[in-house]
N, C-alpha and C. Protein backbone atom coordinates (compact mmCIF):
# COMPACT_ATOMS: atom_id res chain seq x y z
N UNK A 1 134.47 58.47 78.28
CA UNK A 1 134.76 58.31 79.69
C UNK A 1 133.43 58.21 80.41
N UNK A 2 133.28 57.21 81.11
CA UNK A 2 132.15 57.21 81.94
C UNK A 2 132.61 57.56 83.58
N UNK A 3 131.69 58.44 83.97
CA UNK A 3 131.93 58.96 85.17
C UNK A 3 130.99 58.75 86.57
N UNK A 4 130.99 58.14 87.61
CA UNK A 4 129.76 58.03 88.15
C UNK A 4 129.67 58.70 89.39
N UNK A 5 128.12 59.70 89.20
CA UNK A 5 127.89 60.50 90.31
C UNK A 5 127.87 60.49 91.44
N UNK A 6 127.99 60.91 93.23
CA UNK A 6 127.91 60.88 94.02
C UNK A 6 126.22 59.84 94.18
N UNK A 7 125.56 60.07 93.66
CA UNK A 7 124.12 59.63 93.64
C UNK A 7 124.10 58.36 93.17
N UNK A 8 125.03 58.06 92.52
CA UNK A 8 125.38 56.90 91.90
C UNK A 8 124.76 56.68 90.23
N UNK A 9 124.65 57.66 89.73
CA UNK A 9 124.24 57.69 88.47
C UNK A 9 125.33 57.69 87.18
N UNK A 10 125.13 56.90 86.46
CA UNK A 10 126.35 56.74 85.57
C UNK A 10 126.61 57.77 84.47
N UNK A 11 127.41 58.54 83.99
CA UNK A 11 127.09 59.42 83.06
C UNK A 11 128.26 59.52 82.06
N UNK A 12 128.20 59.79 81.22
CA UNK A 12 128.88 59.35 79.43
C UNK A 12 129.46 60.50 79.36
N UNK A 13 130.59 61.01 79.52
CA UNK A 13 131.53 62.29 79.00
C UNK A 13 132.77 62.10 78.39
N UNK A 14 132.87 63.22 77.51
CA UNK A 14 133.98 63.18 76.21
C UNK A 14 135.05 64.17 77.57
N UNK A 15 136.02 63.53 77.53
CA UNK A 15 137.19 64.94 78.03
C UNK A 15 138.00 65.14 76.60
N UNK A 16 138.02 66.64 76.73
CA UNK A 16 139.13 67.74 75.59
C UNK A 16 140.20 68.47 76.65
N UNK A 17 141.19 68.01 75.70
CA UNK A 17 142.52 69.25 76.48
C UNK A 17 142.58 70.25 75.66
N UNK A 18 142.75 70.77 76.38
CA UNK A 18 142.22 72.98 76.05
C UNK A 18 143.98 73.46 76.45
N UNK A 19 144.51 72.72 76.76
CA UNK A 19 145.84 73.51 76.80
C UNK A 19 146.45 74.14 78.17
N UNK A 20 147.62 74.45 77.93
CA UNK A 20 148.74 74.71 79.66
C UNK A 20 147.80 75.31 80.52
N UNK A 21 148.16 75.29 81.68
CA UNK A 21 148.01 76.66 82.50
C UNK A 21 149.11 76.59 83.22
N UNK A 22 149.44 78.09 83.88
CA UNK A 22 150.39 77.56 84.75
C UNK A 22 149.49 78.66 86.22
N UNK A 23 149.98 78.03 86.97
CA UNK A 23 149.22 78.84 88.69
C UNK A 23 150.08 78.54 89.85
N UNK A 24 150.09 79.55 90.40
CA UNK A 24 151.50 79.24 91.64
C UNK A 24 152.64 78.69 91.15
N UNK A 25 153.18 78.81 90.15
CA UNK A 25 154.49 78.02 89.99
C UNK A 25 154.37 76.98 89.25
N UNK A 26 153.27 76.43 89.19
CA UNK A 26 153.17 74.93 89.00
C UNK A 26 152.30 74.79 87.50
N UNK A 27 152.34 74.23 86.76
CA UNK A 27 151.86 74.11 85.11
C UNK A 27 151.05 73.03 85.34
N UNK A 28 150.34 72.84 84.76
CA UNK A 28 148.87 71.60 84.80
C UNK A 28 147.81 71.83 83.49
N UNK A 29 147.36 70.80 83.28
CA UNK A 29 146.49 70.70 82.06
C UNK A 29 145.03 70.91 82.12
N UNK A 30 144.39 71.85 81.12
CA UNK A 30 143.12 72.19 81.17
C UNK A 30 142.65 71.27 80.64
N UNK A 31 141.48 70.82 81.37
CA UNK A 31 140.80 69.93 80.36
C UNK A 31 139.12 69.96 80.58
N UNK A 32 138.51 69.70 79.33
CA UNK A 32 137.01 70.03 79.87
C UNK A 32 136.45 68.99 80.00
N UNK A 33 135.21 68.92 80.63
CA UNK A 33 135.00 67.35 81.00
C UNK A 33 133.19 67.81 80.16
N UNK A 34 132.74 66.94 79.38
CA UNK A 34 131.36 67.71 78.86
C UNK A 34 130.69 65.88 79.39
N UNK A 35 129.12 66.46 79.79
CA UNK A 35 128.19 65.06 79.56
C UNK A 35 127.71 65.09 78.36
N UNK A 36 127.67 63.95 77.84
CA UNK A 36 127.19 63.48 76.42
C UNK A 36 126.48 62.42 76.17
N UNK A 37 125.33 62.23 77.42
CA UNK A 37 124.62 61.26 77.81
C UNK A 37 123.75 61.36 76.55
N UNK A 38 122.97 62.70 76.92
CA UNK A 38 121.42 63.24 76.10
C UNK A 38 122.28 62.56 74.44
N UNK A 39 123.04 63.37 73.99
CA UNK A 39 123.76 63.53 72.67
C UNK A 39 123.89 62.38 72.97
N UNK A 40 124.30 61.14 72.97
CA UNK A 40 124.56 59.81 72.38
C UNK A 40 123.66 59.27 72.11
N UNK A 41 122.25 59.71 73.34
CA UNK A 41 120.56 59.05 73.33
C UNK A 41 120.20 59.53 72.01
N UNK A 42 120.62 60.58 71.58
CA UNK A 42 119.79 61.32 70.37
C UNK A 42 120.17 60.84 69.33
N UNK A 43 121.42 60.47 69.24
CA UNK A 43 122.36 59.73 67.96
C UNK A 43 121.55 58.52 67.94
N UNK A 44 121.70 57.56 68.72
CA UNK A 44 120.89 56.48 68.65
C UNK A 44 119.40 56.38 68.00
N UNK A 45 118.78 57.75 68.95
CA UNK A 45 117.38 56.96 68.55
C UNK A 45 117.15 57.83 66.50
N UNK A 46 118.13 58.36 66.26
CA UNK A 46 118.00 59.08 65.00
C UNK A 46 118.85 57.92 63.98
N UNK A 47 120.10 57.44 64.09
CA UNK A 47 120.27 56.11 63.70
C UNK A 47 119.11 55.22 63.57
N UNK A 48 118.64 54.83 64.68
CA UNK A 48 117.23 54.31 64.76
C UNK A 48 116.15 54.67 63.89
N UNK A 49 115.75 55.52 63.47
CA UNK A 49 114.37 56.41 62.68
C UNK A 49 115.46 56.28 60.88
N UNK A 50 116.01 56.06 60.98
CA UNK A 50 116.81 55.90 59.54
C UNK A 50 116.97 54.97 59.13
N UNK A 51 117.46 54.10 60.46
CA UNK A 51 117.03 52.59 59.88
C UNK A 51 115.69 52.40 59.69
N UNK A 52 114.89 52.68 60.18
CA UNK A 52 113.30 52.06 59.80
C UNK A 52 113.02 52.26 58.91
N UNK A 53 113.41 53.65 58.27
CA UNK A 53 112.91 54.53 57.04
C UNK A 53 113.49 53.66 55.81
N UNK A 54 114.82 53.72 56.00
CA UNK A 54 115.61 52.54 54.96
C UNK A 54 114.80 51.48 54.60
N UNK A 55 114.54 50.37 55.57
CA UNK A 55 113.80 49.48 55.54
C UNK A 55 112.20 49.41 55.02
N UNK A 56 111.66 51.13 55.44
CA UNK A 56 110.26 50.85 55.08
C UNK A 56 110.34 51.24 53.02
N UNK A 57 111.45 52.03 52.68
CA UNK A 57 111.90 52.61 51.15
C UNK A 57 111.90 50.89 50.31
N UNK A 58 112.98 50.03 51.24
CA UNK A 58 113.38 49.56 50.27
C UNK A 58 112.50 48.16 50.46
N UNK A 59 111.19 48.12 51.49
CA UNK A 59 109.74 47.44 51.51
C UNK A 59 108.54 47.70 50.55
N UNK A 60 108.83 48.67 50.63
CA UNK A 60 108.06 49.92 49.25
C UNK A 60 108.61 49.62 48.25
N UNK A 61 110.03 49.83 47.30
CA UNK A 61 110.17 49.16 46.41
C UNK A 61 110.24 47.72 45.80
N UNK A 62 110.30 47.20 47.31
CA UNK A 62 110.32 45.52 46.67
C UNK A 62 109.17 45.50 45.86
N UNK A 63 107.88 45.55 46.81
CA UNK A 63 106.81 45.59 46.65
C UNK A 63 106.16 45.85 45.67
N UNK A 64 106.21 47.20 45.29
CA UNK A 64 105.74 48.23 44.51
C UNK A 64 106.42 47.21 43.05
N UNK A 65 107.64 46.98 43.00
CA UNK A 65 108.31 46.04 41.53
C UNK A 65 107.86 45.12 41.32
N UNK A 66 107.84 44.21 42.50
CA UNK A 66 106.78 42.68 42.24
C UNK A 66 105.74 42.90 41.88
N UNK A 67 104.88 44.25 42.33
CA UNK A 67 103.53 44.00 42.00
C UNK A 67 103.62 44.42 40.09
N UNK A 68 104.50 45.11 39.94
CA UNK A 68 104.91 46.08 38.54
C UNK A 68 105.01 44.37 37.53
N UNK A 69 105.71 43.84 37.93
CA UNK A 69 106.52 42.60 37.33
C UNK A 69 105.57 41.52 37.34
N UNK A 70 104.25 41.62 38.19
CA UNK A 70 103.72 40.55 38.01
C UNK A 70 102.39 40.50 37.41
């Protein structure tokens, strides 16, 4: 769910239902609203650092075999 601030800033939140309540008579749903801006930035740039690493392993083995093989 993207939500956008009075300030006008856009921000990335997961909502969870947490279950009944009831108040004055009336029953309504808890639900938590969390930002998950930071946490998605962090997923990314760590996706990111894994891909490179992948890429620099399997640059290193090309390498490292051709030079073996040749």
């Amino acid at each position: 769910l993207e939500i956008v601030r009075a300030d006008g800033a856009r921000v990335l939140c997961e909502v969870r239902h947490q279950g009944s309540i009831r108040w004055s008579e009336q029953e309504g749903a808890l639900l938590v609203v969390r930002d998950v801006t930071e946490r998605r930035a962090l997923e990314r740039a760590l996706a990111q650092v894994a891909r490179r690493e992948r890429e620099q392993v399997a640059h290193d083995l090309h390498d490292g075999v051709g030079q073996m093989l040749a």
